[in-house]
Protein backbone atom coordinates (compact mmCIF):
# COMPACT_ATOMS: atom_id res chain seq x y z
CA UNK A 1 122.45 103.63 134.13
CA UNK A 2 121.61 106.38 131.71
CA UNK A 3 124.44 108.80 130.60
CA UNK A 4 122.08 111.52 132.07
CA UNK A 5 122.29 109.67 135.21
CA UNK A 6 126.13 108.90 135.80
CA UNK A 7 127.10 112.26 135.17
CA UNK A 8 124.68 114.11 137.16
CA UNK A 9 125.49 112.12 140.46
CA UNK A 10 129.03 112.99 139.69
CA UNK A 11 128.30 116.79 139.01
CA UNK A 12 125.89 116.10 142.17
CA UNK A 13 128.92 115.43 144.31
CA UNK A 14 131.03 118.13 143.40
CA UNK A 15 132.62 117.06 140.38
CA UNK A 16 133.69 119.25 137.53
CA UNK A 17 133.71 117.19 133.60
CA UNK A 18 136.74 118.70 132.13
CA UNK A 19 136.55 116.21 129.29
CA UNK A 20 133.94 114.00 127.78
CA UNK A 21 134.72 111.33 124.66
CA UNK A 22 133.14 108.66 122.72
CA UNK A 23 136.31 106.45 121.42
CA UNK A 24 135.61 105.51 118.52
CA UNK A 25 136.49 102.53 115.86
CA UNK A 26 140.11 103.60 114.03
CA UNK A 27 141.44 102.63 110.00
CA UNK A 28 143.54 99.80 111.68
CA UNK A 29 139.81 98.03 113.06
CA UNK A 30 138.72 98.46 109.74
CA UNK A 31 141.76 96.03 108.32
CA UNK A 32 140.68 93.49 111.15
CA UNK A 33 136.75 92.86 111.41
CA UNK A 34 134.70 94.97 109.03
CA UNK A 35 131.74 93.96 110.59
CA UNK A 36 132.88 95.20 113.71
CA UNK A 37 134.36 98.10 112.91
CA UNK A 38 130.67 99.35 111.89
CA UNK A 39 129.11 98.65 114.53
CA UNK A 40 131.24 100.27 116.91
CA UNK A 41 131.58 103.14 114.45
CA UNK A 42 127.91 104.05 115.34
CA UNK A 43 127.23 103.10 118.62
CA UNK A 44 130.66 103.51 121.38
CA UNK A 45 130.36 100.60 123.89
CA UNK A 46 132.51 103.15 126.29
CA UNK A 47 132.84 106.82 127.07
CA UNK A 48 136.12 108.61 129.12
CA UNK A 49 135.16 111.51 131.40
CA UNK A 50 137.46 113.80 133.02
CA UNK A 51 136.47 114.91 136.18
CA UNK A 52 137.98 117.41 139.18
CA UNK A 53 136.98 117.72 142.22
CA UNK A 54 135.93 121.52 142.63
């Protein structure tokens, strides 16, 4: 499902996004995997939305 796509059924239904982030990689990763840390510096594998109903 495209981003486009799972918030527009939401706004479709009556939602309202309040909040919309892209968590991404922190220092501490960095210490862990390196490799990692990269990869989900550049491309989130989750977003956080915060919706009301209006």
């Amino acid at each position: 499902m495209t981003m486009q796509t799972f918030l527009g059924e939401l706004l479709d239904a009556g939602f309202a996004l309040e909040r919309f982030v892209e968590p991404r990689a922190t220092e501490a990763a960095r210490r862990v995997d390196e490799v990692r840390y990269r990869k989900t510096l550049h491309t989130p594998f989750f977003v956080a939305v915060r919706m009301r109903k209006s």
